[in-house]
N, C-alpha and C. Protein backbone atom coordinates (compact mmCIF):
# COMPACT_ATOMS: atom_id res chain seq x y z
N UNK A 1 7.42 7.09 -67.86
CA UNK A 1 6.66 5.91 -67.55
C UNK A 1 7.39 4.70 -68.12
N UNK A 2 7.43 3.73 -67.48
CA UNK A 2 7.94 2.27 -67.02
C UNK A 2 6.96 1.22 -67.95
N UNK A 3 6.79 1.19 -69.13
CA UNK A 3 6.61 0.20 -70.07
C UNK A 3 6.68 -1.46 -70.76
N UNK A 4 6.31 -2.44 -70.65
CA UNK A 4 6.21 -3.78 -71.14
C UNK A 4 5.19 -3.86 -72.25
N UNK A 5 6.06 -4.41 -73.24
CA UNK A 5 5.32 -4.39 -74.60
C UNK A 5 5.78 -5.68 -75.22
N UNK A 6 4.42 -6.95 -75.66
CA UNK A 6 4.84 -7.76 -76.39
C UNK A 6 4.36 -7.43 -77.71
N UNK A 7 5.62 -7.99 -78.61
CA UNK A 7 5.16 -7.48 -80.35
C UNK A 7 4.28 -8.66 -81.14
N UNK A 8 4.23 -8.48 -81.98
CA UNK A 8 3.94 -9.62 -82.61
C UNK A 8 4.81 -10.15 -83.52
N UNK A 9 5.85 -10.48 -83.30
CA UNK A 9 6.76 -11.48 -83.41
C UNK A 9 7.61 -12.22 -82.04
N UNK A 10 6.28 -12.34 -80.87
CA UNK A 10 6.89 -12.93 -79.87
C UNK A 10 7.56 -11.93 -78.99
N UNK A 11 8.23 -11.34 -79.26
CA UNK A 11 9.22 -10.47 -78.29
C UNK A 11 8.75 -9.54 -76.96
N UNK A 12 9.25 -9.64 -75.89
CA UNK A 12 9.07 -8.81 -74.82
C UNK A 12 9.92 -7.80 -74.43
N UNK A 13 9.28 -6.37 -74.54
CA UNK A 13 10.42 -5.43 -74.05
C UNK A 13 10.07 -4.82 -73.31
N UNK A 14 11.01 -3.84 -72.01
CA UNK A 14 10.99 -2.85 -71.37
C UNK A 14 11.07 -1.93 -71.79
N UNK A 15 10.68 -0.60 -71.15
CA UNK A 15 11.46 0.65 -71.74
C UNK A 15 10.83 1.87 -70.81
N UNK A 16 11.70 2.46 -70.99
CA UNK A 16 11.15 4.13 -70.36
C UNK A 16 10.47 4.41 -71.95
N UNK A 17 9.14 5.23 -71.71
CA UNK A 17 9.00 5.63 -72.93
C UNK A 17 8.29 6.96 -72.90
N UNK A 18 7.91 7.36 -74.10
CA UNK A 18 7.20 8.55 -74.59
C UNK A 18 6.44 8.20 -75.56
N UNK A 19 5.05 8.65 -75.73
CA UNK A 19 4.53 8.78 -77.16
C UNK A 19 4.78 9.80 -78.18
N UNK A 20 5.12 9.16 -78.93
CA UNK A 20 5.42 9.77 -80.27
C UNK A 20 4.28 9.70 -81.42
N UNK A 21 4.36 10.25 -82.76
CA UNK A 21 3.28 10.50 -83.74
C UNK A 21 2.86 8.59 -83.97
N UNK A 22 3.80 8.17 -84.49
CA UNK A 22 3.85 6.06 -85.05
C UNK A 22 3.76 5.53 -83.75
N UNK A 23 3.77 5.87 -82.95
CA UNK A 23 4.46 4.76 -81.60
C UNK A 23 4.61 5.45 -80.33
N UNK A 24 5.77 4.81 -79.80
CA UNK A 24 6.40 5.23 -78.61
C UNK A 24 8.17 5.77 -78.96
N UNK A 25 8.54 6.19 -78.06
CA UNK A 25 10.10 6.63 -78.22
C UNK A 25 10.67 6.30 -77.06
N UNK A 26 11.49 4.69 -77.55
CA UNK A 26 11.91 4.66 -75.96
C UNK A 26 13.50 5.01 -76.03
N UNK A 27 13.75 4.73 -74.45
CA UNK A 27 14.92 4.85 -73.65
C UNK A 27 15.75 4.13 -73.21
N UNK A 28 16.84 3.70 -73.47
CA UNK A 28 17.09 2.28 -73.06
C UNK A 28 16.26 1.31 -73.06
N UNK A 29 15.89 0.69 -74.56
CA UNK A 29 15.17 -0.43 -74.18
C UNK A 29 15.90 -2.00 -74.21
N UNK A 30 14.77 -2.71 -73.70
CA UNK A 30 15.41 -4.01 -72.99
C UNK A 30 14.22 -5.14 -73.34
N UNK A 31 14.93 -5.93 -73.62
CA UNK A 31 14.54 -7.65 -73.84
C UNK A 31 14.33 -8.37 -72.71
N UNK A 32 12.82 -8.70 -72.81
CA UNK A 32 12.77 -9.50 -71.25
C UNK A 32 12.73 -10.85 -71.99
N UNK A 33 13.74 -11.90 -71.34
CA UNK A 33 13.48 -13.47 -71.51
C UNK A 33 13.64 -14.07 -70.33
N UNK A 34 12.71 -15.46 -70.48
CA UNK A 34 12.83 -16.20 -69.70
C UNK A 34 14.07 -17.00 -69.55
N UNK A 35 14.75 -17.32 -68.47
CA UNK A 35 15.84 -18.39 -68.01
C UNK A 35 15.70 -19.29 -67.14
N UNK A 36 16.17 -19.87 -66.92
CA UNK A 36 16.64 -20.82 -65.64
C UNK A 36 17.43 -20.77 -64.41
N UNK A 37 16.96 -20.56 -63.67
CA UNK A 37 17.56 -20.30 -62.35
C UNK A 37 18.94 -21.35 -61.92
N UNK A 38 19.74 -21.17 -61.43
CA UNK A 38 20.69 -22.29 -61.17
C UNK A 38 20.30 -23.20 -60.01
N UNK A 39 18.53 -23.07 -59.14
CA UNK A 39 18.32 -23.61 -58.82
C UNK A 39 17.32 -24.83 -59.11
N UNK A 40 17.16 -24.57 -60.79
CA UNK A 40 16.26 -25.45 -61.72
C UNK A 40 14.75 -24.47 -61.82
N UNK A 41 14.82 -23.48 -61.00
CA UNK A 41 13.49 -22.82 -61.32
C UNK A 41 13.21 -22.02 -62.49
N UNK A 42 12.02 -20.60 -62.67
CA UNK A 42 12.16 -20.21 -63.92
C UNK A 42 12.30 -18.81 -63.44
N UNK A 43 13.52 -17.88 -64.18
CA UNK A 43 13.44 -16.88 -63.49
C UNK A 43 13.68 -15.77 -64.84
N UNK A 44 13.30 -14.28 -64.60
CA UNK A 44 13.74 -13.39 -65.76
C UNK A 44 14.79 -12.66 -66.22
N UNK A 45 15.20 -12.83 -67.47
CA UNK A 45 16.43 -11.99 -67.43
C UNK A 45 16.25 -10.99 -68.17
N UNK A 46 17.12 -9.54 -68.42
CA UNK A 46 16.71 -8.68 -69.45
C UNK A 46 18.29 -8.50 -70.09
N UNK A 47 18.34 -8.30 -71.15
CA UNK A 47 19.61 -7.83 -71.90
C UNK A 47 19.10 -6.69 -72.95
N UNK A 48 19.95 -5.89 -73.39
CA UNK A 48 20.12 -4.50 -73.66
C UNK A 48 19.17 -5.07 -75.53
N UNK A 49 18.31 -3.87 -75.83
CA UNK A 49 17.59 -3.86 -77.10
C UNK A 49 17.89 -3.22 -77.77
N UNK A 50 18.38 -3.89 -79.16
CA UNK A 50 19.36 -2.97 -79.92
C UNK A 50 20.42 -2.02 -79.52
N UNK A 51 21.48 -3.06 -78.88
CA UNK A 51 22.22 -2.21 -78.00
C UNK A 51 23.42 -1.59 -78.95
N UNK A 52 23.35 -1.72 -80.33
CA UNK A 52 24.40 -0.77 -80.79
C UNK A 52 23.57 0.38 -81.48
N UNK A 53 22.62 0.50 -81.33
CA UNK A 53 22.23 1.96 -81.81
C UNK A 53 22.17 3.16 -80.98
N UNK A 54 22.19 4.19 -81.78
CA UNK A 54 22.33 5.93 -80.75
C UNK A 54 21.12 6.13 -80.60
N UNK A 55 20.94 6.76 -78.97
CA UNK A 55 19.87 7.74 -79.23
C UNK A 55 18.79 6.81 -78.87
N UNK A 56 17.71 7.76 -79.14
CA UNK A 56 16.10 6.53 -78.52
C UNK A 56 16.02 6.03 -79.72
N UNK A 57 14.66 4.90 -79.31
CA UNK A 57 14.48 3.86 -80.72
C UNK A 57 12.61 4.10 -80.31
N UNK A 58 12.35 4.18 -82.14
CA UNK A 58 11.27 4.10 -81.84
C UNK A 58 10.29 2.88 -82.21
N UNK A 59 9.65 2.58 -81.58
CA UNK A 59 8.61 1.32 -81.63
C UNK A 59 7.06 2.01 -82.29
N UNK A 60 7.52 0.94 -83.35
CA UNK A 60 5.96 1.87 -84.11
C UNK A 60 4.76 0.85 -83.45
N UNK A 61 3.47 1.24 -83.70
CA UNK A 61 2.34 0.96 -83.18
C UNK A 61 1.93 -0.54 -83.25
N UNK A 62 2.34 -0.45 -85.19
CA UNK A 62 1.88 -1.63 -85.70
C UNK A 62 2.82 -3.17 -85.95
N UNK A 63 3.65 -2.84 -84.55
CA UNK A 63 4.49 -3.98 -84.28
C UNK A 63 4.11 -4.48 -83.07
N UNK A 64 3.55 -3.96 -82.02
CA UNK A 64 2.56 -3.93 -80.73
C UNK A 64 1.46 -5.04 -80.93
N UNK A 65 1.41 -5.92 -80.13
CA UNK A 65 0.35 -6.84 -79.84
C UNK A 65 -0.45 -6.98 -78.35
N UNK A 66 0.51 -6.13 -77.46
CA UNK A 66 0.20 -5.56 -76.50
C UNK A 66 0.83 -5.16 -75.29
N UNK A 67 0.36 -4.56 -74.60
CA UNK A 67 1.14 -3.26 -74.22
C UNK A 67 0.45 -3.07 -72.37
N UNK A 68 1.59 -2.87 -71.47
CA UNK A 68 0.82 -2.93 -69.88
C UNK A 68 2.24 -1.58 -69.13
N UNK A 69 1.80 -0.75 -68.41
CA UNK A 69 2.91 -0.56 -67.29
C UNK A 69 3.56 -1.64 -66.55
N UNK A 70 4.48 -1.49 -66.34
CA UNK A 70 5.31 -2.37 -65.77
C UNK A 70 5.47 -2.44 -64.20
N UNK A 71 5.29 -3.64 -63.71
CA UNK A 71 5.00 -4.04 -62.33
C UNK A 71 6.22 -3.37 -61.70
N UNK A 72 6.36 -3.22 -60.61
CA UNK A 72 6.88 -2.16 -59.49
C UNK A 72 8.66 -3.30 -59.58
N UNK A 73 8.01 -4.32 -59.02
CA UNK A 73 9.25 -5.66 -58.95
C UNK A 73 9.99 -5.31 -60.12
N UNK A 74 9.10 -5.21 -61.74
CA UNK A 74 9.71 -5.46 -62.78
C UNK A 74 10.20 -4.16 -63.18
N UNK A 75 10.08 -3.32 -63.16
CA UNK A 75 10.78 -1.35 -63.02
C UNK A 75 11.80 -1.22 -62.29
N UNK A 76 11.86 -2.16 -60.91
CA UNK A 76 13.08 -1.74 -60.41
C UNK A 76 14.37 -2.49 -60.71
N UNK A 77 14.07 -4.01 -61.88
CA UNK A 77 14.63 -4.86 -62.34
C UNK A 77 14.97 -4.28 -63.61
N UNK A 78 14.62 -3.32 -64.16
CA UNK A 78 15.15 -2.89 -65.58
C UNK A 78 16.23 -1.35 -65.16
């Protein structure tokens, strides 16, 4: 399952995930931010989350401020 999670320190991520005992265990996860389109509009970008570590990462519970499946558009964008 196809995951969007904002923390509470602001941050938006993607991820394939799993539940784990603390959290989730994701899979390639990813940073969603907002940008700017080169046509002045507002559009999304994602870049790699904690991209020098091995292996899954896990996201404990009590960093979660909230948490949705991820829209069809936005799954096939990660």
């Amino acid at each position: 399952m196809i995951k969007v999670f904002k923390l509470i320190n602001g941050e938006e991520l993607i991820s394939e995930v799993k539940e784990s005992g603390v959290g989730y265990e994701m899979t390639s996860p990813a940073s969603i931010m907002m940008q700017q389109t080169p046509d002045g509009k507002v559009g999304v970008g994602i870049a790699p989350y904690m991209p020098y570590a091995s292996g899954k990462v896990t996201l404990h519970r009590t960093a979660i401020a909230g948490e949705a499946e991820a829209d069809q558009k936005m799954a096939n964008e990660y």
